[in-house]
N, C-alpha and C. Protein backbone atom coordinates (compact mmCIF):
# COMPACT_ATOMS: atom_id res chain seq x y z
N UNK A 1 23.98 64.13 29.57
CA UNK A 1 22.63 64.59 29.34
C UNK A 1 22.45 64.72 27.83
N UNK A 2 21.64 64.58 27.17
CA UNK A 2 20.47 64.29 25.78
C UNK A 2 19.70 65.12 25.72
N UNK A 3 19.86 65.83 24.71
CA UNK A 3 18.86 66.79 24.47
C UNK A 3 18.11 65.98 23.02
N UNK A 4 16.33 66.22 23.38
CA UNK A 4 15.88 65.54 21.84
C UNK A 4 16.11 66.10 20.50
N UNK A 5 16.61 65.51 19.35
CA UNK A 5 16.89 65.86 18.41
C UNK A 5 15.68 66.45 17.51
N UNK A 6 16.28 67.47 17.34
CA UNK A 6 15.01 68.20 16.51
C UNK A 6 15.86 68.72 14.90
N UNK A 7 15.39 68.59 13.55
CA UNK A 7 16.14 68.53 12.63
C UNK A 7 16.18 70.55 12.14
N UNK A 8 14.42 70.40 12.78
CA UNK A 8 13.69 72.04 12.79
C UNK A 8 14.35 73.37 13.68
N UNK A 9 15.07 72.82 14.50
CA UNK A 9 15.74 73.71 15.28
C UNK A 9 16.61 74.57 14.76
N UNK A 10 16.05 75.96 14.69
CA UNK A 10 16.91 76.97 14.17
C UNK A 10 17.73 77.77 15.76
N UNK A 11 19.49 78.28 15.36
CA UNK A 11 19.91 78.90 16.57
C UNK A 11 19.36 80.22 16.34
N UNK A 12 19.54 80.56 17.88
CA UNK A 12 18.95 82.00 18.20
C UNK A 12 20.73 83.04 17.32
N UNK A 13 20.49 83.08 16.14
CA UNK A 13 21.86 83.94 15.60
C UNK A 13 21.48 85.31 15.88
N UNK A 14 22.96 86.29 16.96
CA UNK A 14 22.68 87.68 16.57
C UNK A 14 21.81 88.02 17.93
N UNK A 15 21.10 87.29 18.81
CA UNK A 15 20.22 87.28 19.85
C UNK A 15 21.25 87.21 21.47
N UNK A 16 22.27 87.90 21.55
CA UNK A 16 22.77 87.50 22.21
C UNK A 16 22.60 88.61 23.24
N UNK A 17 22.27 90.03 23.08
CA UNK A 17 22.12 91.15 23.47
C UNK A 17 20.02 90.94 23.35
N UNK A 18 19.41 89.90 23.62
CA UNK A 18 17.97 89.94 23.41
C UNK A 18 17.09 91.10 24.75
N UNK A 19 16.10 91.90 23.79
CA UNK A 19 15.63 92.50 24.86
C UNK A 19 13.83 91.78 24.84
N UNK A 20 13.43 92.80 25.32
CA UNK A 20 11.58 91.71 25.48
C UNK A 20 11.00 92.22 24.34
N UNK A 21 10.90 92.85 23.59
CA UNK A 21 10.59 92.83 21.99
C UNK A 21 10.98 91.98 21.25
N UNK A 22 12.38 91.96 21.36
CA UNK A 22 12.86 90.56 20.07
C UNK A 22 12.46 89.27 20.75
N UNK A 23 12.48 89.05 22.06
CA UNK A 23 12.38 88.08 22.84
C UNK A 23 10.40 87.65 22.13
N UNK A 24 9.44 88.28 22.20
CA UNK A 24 8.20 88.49 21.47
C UNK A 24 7.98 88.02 20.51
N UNK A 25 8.95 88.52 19.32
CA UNK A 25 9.18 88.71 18.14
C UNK A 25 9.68 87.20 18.00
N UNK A 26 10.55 86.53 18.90
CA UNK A 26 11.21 85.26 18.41
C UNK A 26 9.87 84.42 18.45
N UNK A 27 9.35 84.54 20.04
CA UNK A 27 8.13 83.99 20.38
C UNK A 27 6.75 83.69 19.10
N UNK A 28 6.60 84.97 18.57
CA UNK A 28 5.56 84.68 17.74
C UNK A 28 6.03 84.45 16.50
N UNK A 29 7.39 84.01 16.23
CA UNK A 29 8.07 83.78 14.63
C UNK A 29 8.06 82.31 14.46
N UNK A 30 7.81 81.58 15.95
CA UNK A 30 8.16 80.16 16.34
C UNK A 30 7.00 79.32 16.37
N UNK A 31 5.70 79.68 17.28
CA UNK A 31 4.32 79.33 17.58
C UNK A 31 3.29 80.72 17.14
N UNK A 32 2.13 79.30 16.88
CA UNK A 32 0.86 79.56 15.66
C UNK A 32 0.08 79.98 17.32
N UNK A 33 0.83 80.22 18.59
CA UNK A 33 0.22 80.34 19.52
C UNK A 33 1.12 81.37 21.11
N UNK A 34 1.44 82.32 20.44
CA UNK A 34 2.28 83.23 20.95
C UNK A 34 2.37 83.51 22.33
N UNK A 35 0.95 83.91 22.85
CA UNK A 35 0.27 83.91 24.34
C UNK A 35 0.55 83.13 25.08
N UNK A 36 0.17 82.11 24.37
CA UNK A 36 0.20 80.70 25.35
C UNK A 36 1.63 80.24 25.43
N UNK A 37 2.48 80.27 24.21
CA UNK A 37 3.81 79.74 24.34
C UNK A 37 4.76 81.16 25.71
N UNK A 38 4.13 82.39 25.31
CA UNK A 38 5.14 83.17 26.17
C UNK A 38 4.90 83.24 27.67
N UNK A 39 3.51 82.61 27.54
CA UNK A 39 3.09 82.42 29.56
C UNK A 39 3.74 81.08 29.46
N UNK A 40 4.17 80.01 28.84
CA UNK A 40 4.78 78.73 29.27
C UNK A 40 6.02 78.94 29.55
N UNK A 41 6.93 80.16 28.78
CA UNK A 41 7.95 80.66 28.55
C UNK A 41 8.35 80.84 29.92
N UNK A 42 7.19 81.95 30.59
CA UNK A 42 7.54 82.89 31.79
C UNK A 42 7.67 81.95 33.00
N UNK A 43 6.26 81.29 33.08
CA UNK A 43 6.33 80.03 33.87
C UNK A 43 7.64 78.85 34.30
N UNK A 44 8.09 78.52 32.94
CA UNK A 44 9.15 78.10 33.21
C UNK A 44 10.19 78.06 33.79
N UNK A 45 10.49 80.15 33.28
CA UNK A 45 11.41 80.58 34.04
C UNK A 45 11.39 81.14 35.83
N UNK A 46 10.43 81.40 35.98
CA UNK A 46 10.06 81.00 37.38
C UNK A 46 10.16 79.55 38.34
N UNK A 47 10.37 78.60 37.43
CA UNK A 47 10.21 77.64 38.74
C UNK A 47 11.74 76.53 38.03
N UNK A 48 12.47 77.54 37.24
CA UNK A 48 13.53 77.06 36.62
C UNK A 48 15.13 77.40 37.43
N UNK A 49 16.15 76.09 37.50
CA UNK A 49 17.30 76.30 38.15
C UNK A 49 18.30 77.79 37.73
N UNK A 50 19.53 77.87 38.10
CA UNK A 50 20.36 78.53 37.61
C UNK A 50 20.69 78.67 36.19
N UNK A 51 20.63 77.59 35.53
CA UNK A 51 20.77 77.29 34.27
C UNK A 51 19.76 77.40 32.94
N UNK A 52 18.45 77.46 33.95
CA UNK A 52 17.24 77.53 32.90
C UNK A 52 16.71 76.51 32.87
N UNK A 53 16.85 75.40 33.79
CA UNK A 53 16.41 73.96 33.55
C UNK A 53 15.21 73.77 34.09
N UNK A 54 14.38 73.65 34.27
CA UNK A 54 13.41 73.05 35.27
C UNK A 54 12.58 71.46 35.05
N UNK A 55 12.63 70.89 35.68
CA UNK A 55 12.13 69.53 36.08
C UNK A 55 13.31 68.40 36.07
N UNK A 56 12.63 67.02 36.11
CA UNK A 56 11.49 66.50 35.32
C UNK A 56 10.64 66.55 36.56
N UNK A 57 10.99 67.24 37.85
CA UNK A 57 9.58 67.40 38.87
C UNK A 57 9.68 68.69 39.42
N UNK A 58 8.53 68.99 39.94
CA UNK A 58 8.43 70.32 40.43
C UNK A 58 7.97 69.92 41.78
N UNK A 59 7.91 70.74 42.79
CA UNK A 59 7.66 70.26 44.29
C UNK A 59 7.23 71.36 44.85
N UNK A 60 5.41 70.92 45.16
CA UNK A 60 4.82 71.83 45.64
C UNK A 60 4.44 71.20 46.70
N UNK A 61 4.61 71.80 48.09
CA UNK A 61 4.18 71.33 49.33
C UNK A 61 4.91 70.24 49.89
N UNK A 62 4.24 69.06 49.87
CA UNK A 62 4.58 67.59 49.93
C UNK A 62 4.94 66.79 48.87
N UNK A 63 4.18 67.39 47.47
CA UNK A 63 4.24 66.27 46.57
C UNK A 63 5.48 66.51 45.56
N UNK A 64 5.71 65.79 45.07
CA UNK A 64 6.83 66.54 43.41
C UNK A 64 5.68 65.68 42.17
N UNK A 65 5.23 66.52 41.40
CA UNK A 65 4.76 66.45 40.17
C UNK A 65 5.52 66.74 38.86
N UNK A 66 5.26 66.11 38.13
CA UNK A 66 6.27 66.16 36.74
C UNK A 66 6.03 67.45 35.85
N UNK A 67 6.84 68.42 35.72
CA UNK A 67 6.90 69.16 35.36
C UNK A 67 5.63 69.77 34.39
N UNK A 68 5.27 69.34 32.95
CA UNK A 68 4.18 69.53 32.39
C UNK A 68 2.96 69.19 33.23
N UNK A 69 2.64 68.19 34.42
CA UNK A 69 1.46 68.19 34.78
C UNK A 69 1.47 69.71 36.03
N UNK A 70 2.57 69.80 36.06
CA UNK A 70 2.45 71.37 36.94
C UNK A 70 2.10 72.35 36.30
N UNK A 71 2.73 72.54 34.88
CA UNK A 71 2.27 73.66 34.01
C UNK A 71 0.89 73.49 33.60
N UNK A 72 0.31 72.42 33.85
CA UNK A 72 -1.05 72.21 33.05
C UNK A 72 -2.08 73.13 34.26
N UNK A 73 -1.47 72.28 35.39
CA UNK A 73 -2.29 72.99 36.81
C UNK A 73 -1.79 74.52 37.03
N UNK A 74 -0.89 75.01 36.63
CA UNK A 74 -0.87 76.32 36.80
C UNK A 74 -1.58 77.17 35.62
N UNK A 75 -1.78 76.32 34.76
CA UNK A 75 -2.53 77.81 33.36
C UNK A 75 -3.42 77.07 33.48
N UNK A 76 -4.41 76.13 34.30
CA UNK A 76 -5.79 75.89 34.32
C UNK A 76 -6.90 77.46 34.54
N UNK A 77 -5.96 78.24 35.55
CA UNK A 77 -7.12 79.74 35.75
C UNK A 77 -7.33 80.30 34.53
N UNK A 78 -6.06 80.42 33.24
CA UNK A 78 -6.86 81.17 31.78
C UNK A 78 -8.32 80.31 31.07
N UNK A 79 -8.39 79.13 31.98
CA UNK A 79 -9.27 78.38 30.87
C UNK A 79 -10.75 78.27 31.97
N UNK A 80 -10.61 79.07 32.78
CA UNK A 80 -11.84 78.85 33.93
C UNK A 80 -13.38 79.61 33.19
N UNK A 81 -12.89 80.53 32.20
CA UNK A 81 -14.08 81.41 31.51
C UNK A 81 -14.69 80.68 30.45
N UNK A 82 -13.98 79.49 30.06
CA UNK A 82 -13.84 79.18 28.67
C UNK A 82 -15.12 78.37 28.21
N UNK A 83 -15.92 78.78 27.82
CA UNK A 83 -16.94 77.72 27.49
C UNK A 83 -16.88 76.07 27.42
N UNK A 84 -15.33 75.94 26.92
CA UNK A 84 -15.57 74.43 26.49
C UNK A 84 -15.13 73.78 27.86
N UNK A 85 -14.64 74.94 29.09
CA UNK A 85 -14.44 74.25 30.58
C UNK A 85 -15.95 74.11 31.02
N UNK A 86 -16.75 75.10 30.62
CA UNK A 86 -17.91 75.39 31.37
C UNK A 86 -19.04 73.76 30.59
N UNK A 87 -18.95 73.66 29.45
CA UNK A 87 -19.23 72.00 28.54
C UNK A 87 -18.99 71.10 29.27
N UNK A 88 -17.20 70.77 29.49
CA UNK A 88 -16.91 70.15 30.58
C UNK A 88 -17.32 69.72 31.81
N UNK A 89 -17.85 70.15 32.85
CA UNK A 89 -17.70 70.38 33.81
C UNK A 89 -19.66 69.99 33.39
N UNK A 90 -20.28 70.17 32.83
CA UNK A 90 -21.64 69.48 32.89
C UNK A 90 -21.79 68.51 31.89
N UNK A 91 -20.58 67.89 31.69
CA UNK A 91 -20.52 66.59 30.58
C UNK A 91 -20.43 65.86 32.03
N UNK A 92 -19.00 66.14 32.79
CA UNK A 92 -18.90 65.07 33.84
C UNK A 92 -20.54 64.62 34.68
N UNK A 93 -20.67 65.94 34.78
CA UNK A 93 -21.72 65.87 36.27
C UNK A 93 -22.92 64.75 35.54
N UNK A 94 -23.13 64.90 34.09
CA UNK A 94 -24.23 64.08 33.42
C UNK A 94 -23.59 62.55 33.61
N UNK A 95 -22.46 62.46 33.36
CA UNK A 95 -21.74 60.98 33.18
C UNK A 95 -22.19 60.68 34.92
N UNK A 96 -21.53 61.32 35.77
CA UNK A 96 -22.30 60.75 37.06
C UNK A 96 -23.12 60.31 37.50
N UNK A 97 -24.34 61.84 36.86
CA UNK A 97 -25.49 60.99 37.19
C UNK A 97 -26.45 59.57 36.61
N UNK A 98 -26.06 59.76 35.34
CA UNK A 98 -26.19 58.38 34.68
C UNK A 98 -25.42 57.30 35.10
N UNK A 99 -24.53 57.27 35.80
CA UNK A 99 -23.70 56.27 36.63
C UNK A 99 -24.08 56.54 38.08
N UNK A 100 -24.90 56.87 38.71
CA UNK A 100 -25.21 57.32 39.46
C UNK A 100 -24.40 56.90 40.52
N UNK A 101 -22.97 57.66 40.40
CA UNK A 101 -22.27 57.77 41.00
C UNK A 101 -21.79 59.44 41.34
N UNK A 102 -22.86 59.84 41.22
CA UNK A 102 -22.44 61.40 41.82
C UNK A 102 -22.93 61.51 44.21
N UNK A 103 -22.37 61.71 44.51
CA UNK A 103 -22.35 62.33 46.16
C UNK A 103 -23.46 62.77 46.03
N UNK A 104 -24.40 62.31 47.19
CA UNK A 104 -25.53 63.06 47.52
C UNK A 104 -25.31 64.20 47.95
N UNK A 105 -23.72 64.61 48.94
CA UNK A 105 -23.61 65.85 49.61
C UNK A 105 -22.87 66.54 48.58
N UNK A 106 -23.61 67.79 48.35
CA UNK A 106 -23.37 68.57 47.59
C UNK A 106 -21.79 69.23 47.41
N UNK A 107 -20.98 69.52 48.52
CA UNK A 107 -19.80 69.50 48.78
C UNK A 107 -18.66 68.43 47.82
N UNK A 108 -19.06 67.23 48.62
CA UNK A 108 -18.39 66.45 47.69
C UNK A 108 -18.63 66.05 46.21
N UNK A 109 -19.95 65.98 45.72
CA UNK A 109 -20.18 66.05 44.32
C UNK A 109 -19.69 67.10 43.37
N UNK A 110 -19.44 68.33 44.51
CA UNK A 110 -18.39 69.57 43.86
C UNK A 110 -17.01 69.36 43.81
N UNK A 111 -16.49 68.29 44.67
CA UNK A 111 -15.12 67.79 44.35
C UNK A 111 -14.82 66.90 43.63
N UNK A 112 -16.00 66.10 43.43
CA UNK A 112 -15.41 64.92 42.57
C UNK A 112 -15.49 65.47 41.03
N UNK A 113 -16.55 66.52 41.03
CA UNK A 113 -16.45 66.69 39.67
C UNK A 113 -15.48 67.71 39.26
N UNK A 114 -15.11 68.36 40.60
CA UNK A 114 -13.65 69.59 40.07
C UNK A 114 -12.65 68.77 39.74
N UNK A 115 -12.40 67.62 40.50
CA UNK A 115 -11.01 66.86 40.33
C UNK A 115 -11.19 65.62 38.66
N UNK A 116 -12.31 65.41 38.31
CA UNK A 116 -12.41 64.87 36.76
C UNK A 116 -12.47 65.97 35.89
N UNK A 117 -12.66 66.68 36.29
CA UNK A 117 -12.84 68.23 35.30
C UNK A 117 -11.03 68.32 34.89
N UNK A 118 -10.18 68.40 36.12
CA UNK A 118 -9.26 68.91 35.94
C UNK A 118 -7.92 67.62 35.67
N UNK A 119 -8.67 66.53 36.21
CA UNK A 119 -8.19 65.11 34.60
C UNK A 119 -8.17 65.16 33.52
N UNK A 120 -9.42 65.83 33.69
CA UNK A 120 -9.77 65.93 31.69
C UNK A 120 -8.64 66.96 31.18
N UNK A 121 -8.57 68.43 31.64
CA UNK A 121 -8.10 69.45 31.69
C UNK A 121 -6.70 68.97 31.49
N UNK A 122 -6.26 68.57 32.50
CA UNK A 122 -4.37 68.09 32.40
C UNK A 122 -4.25 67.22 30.99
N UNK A 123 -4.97 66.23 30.62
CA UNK A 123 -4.94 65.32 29.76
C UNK A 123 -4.96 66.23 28.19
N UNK A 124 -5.31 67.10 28.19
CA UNK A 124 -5.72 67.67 27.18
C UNK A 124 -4.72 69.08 27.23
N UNK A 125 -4.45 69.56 28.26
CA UNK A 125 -3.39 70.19 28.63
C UNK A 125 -1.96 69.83 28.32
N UNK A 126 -1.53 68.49 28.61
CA UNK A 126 -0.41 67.96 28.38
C UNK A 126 -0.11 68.17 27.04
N UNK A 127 -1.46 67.85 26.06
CA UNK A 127 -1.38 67.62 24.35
C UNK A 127 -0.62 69.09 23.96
N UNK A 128 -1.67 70.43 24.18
CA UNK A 128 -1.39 71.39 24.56
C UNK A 128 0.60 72.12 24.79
N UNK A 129 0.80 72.02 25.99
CA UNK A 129 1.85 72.20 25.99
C UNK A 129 3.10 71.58 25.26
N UNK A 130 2.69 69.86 25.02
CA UNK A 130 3.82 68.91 24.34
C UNK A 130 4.19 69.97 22.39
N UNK A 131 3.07 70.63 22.68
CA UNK A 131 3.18 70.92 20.80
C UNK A 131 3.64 72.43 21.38
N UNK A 132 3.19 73.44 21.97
CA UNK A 132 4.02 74.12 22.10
C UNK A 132 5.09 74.48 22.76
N UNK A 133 5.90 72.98 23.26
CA UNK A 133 6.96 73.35 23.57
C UNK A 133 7.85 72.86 22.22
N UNK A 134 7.39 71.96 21.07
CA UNK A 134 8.03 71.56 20.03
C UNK A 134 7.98 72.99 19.37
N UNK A 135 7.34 73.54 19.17
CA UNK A 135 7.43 74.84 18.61
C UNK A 135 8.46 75.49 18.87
N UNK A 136 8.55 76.19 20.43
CA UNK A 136 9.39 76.72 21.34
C UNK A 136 11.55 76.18 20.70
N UNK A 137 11.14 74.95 20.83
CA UNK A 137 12.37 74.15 20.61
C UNK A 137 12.79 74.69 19.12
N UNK A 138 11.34 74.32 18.11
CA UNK A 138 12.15 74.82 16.74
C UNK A 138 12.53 76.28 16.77
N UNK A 139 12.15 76.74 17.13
CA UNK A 139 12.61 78.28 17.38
C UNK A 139 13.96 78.67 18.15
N UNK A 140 14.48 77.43 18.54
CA UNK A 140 15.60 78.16 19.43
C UNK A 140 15.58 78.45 20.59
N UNK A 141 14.47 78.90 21.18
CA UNK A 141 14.48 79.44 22.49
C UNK A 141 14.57 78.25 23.54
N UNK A 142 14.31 76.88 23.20
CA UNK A 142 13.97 75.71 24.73
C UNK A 142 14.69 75.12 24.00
N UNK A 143 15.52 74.07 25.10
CA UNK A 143 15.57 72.54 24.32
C UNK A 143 14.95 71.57 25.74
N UNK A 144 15.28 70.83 24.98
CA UNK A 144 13.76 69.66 26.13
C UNK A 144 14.60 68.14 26.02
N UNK A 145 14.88 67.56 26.99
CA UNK A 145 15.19 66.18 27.35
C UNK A 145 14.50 65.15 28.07
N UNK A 146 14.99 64.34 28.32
CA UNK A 146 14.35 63.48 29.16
C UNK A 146 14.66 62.93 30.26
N UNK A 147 14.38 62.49 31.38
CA UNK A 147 15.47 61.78 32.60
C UNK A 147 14.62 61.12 33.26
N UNK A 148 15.25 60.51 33.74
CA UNK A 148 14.41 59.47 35.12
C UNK A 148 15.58 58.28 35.04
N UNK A 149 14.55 57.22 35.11
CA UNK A 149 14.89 55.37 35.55
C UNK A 149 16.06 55.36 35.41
N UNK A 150 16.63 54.93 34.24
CA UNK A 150 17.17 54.32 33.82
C UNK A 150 18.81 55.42 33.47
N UNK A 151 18.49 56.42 32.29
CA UNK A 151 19.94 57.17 32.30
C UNK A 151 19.04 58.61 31.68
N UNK A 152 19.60 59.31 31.32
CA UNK A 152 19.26 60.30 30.21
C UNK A 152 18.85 60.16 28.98
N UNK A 153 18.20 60.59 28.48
CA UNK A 153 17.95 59.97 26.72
C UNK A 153 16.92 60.72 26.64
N UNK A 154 17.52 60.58 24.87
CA UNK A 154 16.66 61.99 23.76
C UNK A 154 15.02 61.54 23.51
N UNK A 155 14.74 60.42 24.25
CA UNK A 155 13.67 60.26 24.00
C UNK A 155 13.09 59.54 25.06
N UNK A 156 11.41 59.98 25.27
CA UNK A 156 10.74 59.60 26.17
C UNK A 156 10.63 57.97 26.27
N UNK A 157 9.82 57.92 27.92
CA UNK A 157 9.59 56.53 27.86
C UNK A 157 10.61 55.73 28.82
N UNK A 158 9.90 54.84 29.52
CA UNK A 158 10.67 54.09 30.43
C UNK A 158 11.03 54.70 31.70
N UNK A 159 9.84 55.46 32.27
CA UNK A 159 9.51 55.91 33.31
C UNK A 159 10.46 57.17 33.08
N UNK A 160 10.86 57.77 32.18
CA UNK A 160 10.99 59.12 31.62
C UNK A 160 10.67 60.38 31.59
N UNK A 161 10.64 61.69 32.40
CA UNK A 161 9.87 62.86 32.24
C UNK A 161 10.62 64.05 31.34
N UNK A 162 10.08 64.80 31.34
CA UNK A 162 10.69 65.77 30.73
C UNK A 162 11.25 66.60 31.40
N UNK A 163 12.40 67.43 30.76
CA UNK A 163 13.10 68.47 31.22
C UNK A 163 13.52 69.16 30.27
N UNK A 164 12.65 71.38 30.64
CA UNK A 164 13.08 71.81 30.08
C UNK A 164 14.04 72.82 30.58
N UNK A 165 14.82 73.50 29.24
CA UNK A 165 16.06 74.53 29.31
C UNK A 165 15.62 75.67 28.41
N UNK A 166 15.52 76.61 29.22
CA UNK A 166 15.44 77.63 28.36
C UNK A 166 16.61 78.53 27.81
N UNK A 167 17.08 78.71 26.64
CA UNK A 167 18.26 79.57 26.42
C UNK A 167 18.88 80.51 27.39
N UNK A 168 19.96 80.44 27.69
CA UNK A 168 20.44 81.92 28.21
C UNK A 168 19.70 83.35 27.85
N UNK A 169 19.75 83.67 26.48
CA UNK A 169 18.99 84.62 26.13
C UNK A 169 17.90 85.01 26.73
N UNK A 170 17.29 83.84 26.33
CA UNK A 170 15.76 83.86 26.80
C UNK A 170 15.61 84.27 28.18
N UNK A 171 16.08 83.43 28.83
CA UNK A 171 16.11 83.30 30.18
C UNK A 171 16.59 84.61 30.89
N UNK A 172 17.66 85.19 30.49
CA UNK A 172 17.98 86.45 30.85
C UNK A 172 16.59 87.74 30.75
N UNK A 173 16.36 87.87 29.53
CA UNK A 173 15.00 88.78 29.55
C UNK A 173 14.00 87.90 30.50
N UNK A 174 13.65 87.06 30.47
CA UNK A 174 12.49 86.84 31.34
C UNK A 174 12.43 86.88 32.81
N UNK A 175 14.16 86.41 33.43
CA UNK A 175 14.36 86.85 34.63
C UNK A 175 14.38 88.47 35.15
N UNK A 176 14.47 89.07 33.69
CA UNK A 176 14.71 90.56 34.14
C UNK A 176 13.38 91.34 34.20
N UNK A 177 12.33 90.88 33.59
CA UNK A 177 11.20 90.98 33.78
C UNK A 177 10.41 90.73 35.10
N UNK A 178 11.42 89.59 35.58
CA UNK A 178 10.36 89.51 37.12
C UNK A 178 10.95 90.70 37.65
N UNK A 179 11.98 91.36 37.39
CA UNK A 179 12.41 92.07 39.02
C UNK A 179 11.79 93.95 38.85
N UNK A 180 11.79 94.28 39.88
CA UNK A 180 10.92 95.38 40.25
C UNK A 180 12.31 96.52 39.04
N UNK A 181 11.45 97.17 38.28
CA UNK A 181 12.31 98.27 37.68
C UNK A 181 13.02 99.59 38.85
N UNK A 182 13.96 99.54 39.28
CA UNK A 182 14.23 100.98 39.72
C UNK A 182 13.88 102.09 39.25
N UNK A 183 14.07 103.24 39.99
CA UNK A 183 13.90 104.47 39.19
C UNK A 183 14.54 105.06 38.81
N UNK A 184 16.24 104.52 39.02
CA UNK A 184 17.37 104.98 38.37
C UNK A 184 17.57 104.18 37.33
N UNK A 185 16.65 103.22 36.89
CA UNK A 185 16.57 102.54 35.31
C UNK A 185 15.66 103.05 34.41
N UNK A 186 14.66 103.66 35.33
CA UNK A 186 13.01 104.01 35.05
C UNK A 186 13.60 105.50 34.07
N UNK A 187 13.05 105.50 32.87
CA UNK A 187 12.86 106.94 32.45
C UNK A 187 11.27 107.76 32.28
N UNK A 188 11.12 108.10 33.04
CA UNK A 188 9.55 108.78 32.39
C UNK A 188 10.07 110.01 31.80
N UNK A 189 8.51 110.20 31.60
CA UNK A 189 8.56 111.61 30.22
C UNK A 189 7.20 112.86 30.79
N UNK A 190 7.65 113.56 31.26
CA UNK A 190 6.59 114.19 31.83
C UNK A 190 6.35 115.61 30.83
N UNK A 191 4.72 115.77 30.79
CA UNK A 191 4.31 116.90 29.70
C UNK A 191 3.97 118.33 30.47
């Protein structure tokens, strides 16, 4: 296995004991986009192996989708408020009707334009995640490969997807974050 060469990649030194502050702290020292990189972070580690790996497919239901087009479809709900979805979404419906290829039944003219909405969305999504996972990587916290066809290799292409790894570190705080706190871990402070 090939991990892509990055020259920017600094190690996580000293991070070996990481709690969810420094884990934050690495997060926003790395990306010009903190939020978004630490929900890709969390995400990851949710639908990620033993190791921290997840993809180059993810398998929901019936289908397996390639990893980034899953992450695109799972953080589509932060962008449902967003004006430039709400632009979207009556750019298509205009392109239709000037192609007057929009469904007379209202139903389906609501699907065809949710499912180009959310073409557009992934397409622009992909851009999205591809830069902040290069971020992620220079920082230490991910490294990212490639796999499919042919063998492993540091670089895309040739029916190629991605696969990411999130550090041990990392991965440790974020798994410890999913699980329910006890109350023999729990300290409150009562006045």
């Amino acid at each position: 296995m090939f991990y892509q060469a990055d020259l920017f990649e600094q190690p996580l030194i000293g991070l070996k004991s990481m709690d969810t502050p420094a884990l934050l702290a690495a997060v926003a020292g790395s990306s010009s986009r903190p939020k978004f990189a630490f929900m890709l972070l969390q995400l990851l580690a949710d639908i990620a192996d033993d190791r921290g790996s997840a993809g180059p497919y993810v398998t929901t239901g019936n289908t397996a989708v390639p990893v980034r087009d899953w992450l695109c479809d799972a953080l589509v709900p932060m962008g449902q408020r967003d004006p430039r979805r709400r632009s979207t979404v009556e750019a298509v419906r205009a392109e239709l009707e000037r192609a007057k290829a929009l469904p007379a039944d209202h139903v389906e003219a609501e699907s065809l334009i949710d499912e180009m909405v959310r073409e557009r969305a992934r397409s622009s999504g992909r851009c999205n995640i591809s830069r902040t996972v290069s971020d992620l990587v220079r920082g230490g916290l991910l490294r990212r490969h490639y796999q499919g066809y042919r063998v492993d290799h540091e670089n895309r292409g040739a029916q190629r997807e991605a696969v990411y790894t999130i550090v041990p570190e990392a991965l440790m705080v974020l798994r410890r974050q999913a699980q329910p706190v006890s109350a023999s871990r729990a300290s409150f402070t009562r006045r």
